[in-house]
N, C-alpha and C. Protein backbone atom coordinates (compact mmCIF):
# COMPACT_ATOMS: atom_id res chain seq x y z
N UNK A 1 -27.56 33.53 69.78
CA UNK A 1 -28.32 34.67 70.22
C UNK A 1 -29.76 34.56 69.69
N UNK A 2 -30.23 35.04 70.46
CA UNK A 2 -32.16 34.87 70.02
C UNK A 2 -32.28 36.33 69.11
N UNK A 3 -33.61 36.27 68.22
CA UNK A 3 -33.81 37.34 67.98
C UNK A 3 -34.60 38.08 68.30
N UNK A 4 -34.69 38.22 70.24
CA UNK A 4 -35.36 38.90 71.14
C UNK A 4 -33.84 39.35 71.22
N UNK A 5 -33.08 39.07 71.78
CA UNK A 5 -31.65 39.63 72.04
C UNK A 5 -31.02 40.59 70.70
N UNK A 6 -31.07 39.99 69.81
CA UNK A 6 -30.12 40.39 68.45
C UNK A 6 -31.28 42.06 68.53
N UNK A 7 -32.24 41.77 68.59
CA UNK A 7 -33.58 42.74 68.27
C UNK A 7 -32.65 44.08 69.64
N UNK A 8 -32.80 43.39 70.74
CA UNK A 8 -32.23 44.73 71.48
C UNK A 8 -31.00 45.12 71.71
N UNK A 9 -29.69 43.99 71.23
CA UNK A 9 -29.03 44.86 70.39
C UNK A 9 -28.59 45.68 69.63
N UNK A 10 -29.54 45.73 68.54
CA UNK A 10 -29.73 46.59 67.81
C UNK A 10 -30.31 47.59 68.03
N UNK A 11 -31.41 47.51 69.20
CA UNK A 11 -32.15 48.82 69.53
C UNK A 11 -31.21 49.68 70.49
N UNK A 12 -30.29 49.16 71.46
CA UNK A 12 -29.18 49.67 72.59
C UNK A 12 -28.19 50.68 71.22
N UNK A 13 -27.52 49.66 70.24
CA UNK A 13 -26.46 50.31 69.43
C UNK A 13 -27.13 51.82 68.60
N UNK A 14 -28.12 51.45 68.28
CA UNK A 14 -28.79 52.55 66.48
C UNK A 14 -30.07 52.97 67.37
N UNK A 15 -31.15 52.51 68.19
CA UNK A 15 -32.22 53.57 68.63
C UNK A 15 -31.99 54.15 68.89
N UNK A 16 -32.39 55.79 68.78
CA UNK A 16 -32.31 57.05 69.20
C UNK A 16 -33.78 57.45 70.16
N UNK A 17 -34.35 56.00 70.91
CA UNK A 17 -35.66 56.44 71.58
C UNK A 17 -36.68 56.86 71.34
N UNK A 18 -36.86 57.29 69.83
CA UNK A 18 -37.90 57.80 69.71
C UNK A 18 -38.89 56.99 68.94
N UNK A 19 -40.49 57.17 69.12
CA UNK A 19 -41.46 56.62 68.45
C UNK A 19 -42.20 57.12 67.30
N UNK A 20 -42.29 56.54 66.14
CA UNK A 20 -42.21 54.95 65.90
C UNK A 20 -40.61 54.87 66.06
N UNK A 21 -40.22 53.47 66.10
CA UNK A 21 -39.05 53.19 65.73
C UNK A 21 -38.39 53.25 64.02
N UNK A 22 -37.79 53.91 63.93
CA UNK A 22 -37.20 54.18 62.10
C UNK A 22 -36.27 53.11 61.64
N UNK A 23 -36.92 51.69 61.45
CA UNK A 23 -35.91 51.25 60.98
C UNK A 23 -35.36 50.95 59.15
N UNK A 24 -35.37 52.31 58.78
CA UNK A 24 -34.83 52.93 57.66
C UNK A 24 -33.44 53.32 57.82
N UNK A 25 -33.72 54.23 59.07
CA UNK A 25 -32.25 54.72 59.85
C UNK A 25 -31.80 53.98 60.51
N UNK A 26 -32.16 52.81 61.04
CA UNK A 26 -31.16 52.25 61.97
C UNK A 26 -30.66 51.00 61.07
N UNK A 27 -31.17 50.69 59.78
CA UNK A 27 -30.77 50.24 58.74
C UNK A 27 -29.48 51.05 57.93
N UNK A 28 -29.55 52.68 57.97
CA UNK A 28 -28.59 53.04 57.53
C UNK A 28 -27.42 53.20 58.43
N UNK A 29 -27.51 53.24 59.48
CA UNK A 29 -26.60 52.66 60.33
C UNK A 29 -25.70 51.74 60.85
N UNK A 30 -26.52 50.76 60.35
CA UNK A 30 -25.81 49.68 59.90
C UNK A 30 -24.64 49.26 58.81
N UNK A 31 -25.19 50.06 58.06
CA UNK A 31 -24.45 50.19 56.80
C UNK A 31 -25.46 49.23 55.37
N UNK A 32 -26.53 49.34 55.80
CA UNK A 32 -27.49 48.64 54.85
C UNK A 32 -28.70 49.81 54.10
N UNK A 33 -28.72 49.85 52.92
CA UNK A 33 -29.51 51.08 51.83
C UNK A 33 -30.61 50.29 51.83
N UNK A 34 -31.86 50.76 51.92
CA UNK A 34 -33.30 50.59 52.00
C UNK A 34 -33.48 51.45 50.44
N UNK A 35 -33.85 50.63 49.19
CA UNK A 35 -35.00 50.63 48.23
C UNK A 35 -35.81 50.45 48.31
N UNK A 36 -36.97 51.14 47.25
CA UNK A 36 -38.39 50.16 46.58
C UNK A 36 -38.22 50.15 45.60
N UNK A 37 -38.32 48.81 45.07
CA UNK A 37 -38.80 48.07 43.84
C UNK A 37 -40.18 47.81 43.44
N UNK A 38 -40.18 48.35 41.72
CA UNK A 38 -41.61 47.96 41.04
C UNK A 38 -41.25 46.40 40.81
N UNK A 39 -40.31 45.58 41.17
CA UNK A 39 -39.53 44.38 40.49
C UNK A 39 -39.26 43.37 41.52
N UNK A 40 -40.43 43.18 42.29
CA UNK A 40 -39.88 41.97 43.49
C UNK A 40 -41.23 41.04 43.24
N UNK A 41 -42.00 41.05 42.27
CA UNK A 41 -43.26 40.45 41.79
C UNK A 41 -43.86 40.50 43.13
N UNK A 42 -44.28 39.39 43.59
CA UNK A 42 -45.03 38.92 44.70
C UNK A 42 -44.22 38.56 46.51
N UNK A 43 -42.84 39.39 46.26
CA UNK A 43 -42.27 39.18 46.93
C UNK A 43 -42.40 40.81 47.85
N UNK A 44 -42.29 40.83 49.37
CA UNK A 44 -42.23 41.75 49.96
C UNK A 44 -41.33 42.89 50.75
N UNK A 45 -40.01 42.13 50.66
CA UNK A 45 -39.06 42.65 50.34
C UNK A 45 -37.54 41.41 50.40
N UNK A 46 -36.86 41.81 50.34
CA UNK A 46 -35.81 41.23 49.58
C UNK A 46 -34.24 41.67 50.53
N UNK A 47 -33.46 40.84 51.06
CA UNK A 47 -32.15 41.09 51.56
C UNK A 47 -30.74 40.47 50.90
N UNK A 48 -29.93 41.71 49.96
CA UNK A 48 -28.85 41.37 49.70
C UNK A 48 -27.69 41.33 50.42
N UNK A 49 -27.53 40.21 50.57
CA UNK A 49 -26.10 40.16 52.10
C UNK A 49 -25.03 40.70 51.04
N UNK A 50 -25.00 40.44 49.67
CA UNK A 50 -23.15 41.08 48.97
C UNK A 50 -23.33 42.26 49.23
N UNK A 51 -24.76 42.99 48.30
CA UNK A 51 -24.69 44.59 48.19
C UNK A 51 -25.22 45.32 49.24
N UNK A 52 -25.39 44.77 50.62
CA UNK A 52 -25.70 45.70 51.75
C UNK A 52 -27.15 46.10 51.18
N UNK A 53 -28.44 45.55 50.92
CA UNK A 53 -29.75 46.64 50.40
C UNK A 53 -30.80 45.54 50.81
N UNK A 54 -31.51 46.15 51.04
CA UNK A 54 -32.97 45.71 51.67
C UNK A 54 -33.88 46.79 50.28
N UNK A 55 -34.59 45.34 49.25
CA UNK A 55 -35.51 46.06 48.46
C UNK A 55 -37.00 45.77 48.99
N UNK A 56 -38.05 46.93 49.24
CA UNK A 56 -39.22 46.84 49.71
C UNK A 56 -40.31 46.99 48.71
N UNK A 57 -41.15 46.43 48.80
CA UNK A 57 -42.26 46.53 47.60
C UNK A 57 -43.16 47.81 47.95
N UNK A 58 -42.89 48.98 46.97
CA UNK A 58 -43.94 49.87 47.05
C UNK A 58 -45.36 50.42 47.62
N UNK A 59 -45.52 49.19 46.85
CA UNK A 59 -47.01 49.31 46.68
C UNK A 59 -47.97 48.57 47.70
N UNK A 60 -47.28 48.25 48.80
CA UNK A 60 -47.65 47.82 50.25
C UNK A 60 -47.95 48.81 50.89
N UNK A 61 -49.05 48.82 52.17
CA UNK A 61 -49.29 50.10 53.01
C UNK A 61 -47.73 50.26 54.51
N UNK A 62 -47.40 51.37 54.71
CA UNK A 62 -46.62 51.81 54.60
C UNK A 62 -46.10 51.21 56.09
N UNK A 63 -47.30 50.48 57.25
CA UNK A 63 -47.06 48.95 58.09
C UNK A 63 -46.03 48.00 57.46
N UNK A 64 -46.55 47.65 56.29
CA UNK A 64 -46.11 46.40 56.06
C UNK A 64 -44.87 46.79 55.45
N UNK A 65 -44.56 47.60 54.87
CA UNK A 65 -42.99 48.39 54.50
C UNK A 65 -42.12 48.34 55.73
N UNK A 66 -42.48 48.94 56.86
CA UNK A 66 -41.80 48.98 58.27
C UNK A 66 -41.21 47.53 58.19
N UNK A 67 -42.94 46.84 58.52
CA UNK A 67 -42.50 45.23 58.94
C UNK A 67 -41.55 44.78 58.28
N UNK A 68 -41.40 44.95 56.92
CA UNK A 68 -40.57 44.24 56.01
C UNK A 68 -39.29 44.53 55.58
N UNK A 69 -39.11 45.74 56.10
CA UNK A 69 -37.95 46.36 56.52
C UNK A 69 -37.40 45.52 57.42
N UNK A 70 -38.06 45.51 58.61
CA UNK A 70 -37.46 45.15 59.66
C UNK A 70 -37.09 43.83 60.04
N UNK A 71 -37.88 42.78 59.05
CA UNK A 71 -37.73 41.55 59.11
C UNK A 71 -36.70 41.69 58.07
N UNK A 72 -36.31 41.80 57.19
CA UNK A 72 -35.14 41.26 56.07
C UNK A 72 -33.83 42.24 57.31
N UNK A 73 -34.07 43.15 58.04
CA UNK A 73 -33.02 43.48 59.34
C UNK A 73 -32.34 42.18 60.07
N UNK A 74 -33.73 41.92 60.13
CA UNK A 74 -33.44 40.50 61.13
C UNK A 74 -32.65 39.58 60.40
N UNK A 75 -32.43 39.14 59.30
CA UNK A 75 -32.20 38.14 58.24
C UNK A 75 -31.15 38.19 58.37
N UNK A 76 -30.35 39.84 58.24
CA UNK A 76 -28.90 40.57 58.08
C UNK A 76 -28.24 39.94 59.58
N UNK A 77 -28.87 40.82 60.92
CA UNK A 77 -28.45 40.49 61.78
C UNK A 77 -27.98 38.88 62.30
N UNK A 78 -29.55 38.25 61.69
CA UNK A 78 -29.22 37.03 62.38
C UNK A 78 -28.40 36.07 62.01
N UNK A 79 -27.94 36.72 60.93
CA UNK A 79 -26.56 35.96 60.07
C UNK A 79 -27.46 34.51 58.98
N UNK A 80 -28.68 34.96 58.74
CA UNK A 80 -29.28 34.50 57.58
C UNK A 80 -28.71 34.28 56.26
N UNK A 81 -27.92 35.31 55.64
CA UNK A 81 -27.70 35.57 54.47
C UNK A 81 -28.89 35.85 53.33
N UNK A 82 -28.60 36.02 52.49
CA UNK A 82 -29.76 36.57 51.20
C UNK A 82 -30.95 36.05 51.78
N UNK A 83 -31.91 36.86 51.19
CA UNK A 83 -33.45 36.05 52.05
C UNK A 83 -34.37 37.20 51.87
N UNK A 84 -35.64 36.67 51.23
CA UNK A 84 -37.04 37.18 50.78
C UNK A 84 -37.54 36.89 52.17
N UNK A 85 -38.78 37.55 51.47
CA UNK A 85 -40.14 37.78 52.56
C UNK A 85 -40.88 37.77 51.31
N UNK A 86 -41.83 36.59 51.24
CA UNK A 86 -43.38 36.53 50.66
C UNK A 86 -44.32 37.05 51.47
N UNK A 87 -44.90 37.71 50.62
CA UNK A 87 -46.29 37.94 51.37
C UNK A 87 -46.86 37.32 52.26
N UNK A 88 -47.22 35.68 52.09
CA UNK A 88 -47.92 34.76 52.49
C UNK A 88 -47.16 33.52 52.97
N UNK A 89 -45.97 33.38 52.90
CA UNK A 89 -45.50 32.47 52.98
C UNK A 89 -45.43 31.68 53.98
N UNK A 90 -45.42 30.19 53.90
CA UNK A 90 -45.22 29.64 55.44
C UNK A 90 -44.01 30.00 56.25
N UNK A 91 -44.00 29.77 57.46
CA UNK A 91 -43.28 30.38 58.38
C UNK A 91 -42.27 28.91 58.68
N UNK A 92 -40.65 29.45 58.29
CA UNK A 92 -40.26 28.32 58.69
C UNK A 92 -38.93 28.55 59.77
N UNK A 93 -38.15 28.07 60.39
CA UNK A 93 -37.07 28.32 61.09
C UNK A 93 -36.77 30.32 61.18
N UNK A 94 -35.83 30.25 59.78
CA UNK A 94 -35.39 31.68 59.70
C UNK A 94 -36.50 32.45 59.66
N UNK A 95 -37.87 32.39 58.66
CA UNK A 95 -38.69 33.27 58.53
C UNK A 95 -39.55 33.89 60.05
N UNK A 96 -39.63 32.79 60.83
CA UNK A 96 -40.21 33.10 62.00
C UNK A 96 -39.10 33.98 63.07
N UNK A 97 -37.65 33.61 62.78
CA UNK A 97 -37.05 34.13 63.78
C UNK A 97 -36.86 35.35 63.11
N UNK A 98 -37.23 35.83 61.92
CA UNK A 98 -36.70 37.28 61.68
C UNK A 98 -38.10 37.96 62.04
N UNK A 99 -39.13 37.21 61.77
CA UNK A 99 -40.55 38.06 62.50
C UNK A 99 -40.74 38.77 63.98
N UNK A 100 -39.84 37.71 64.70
CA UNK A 100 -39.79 37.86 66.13
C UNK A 100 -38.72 39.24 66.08
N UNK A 101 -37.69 39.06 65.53
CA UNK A 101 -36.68 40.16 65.39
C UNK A 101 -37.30 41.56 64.67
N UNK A 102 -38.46 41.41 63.99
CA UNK A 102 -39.05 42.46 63.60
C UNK A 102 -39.84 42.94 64.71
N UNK A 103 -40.51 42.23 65.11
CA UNK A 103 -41.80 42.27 66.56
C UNK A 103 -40.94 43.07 67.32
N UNK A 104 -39.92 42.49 67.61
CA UNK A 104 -39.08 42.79 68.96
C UNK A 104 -38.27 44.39 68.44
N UNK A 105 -38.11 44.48 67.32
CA UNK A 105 -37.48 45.99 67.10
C UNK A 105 -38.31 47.22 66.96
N UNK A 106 -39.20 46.69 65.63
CA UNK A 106 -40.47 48.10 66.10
C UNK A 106 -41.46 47.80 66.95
N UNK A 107 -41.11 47.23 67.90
CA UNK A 107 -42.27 47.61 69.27
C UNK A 107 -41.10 47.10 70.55
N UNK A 108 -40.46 47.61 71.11
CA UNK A 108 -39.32 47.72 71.88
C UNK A 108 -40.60 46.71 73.29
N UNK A 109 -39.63 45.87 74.17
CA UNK A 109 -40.81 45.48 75.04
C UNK A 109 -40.83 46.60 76.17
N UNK A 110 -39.92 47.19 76.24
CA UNK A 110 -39.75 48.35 77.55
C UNK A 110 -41.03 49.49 76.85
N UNK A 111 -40.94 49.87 75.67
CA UNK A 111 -41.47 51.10 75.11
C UNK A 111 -43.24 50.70 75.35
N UNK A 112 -43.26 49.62 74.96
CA UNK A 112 -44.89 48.75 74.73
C UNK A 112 -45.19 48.66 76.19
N UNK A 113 -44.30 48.08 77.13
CA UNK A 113 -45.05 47.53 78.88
C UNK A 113 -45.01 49.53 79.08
N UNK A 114 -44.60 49.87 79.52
CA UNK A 114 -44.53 51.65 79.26
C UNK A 114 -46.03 52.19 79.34
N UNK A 115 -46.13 52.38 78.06
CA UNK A 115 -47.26 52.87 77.80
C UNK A 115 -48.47 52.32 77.85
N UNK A 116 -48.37 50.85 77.94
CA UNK A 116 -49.65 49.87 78.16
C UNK A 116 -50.12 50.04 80.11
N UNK A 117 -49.08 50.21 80.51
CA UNK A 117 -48.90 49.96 82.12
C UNK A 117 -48.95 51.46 82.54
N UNK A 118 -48.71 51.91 82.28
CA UNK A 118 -48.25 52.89 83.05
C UNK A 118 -49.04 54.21 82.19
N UNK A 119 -49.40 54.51 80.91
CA UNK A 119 -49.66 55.46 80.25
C UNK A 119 -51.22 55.19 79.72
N UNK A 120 -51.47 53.71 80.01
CA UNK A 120 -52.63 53.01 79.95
C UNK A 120 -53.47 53.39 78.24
N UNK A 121 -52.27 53.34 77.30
CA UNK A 121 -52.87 54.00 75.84
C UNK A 121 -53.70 52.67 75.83
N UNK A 122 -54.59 52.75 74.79
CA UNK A 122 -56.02 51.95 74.23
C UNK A 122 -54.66 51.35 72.81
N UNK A 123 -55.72 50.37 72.31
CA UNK A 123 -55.08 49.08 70.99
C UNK A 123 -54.53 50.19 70.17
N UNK A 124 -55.53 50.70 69.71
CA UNK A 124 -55.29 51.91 68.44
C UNK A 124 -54.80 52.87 68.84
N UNK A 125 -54.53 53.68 69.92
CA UNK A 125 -53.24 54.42 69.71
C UNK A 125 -51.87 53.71 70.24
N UNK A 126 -51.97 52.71 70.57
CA UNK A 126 -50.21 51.87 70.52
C UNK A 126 -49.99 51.71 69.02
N UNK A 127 -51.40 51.06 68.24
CA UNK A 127 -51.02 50.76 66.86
C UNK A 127 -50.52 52.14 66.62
N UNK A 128 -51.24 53.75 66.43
CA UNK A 128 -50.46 54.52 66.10
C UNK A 128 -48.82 55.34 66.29
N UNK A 129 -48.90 55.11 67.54
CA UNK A 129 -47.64 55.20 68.42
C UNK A 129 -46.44 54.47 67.50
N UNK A 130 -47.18 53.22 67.67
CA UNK A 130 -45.44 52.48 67.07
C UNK A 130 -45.80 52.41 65.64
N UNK A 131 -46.89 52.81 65.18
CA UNK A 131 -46.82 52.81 63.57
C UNK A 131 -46.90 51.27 62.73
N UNK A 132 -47.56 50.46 63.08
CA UNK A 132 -47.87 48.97 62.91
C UNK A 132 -49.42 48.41 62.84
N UNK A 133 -49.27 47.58 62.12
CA UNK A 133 -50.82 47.42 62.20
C UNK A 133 -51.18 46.57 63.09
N UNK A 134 -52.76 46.45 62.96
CA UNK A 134 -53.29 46.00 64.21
C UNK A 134 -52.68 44.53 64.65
N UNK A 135 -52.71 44.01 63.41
CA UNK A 135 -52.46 42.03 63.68
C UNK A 135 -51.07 42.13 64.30
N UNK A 136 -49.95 42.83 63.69
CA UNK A 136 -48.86 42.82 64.48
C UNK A 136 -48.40 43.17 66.20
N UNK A 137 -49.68 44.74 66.19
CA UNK A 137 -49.52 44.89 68.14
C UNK A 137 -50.30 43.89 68.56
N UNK A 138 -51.46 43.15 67.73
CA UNK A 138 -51.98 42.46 68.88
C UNK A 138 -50.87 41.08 69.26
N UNK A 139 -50.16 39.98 68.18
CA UNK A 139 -49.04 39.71 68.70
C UNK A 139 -48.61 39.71 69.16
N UNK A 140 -47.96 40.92 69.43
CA UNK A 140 -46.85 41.26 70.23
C UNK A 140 -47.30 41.69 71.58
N UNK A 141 -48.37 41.98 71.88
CA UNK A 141 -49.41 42.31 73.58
C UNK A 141 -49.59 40.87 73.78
N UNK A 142 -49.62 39.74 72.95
CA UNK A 142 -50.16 38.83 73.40
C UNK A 142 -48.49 37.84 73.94
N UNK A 143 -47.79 38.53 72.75
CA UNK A 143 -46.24 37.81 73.24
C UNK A 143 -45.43 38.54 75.02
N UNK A 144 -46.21 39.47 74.88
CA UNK A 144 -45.51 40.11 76.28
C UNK A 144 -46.50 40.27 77.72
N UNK A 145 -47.52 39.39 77.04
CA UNK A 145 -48.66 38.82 78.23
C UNK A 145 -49.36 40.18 78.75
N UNK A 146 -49.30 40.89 77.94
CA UNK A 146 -50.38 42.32 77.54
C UNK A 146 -51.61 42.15 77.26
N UNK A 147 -52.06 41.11 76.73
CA UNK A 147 -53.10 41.16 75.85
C UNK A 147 -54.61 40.99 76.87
């Protein structure tokens, strides 16, 4: 399964439609507890496959919490097992496919062609809409030939 697929799986089973996408709640739905840690050093968040928990670093703006939420989601789903998110890190196999699985969950492609097409919102209120920062919608407009 891709994690364009696994991504709207998950959005069909746990979205409740509404914007932004909460994936806090559709994490607890899963059966996975969302922390923050003062204790992940330089790491951005953190996925325990034993204890079901996704730890997020605080002290990130509250984008990159989503994102990082949603990518250690992807990790769970995609049958990754345990698995960080650095800040900076290079992008390799898993790390890229849980990005895409993040892309693809908080910015739904139906919800994004929607309002780009049809509701004709501007960059900055999609960024506000789905609650993401700019580098991530522009991505993802550029992954769904939006851009």
């Amino acid at each position: 399964m891709t994690p364009v697929d696994a991504a709207n799986n998950v959005l069909g089973q746990f979205w409740d439609l509404t914007l932004p996408v909460d994936p806090i709640a559709i994490a607890g739905k899963m059966g996975i507890t969302v922390y923050y840690s003062d204790d992940l050093g330089d790491l951005s968040g953190f996925y325990d496959e034993e204890e079901k928990e996704i730890l997020v670093h605080p002290h990130e703006s509250s984008q990159h919490q989503r994102f990082s939420i949603a990518h250690e989601l992807g990790h769970s789903v995609l049958g990754h097992g345990t698995s960080t998110r650095k800040r900076h890190a290079p992008s390799d196999f898993k790390e890229r496919s849980a990005n895409i699985f993040a892309e693809s969950l908080l910015m739904p492609a139906i919800a994004v062609s929607t309002l780009v097409e049809q509701r004709k919102m501007t960059f900055d209120e999609l960024c506000r809409a789905f609650d993401v920062s700019e580098q991530a919608m522009g991505i993802r407009l550029t992954e769904l030939g939006l851009a």
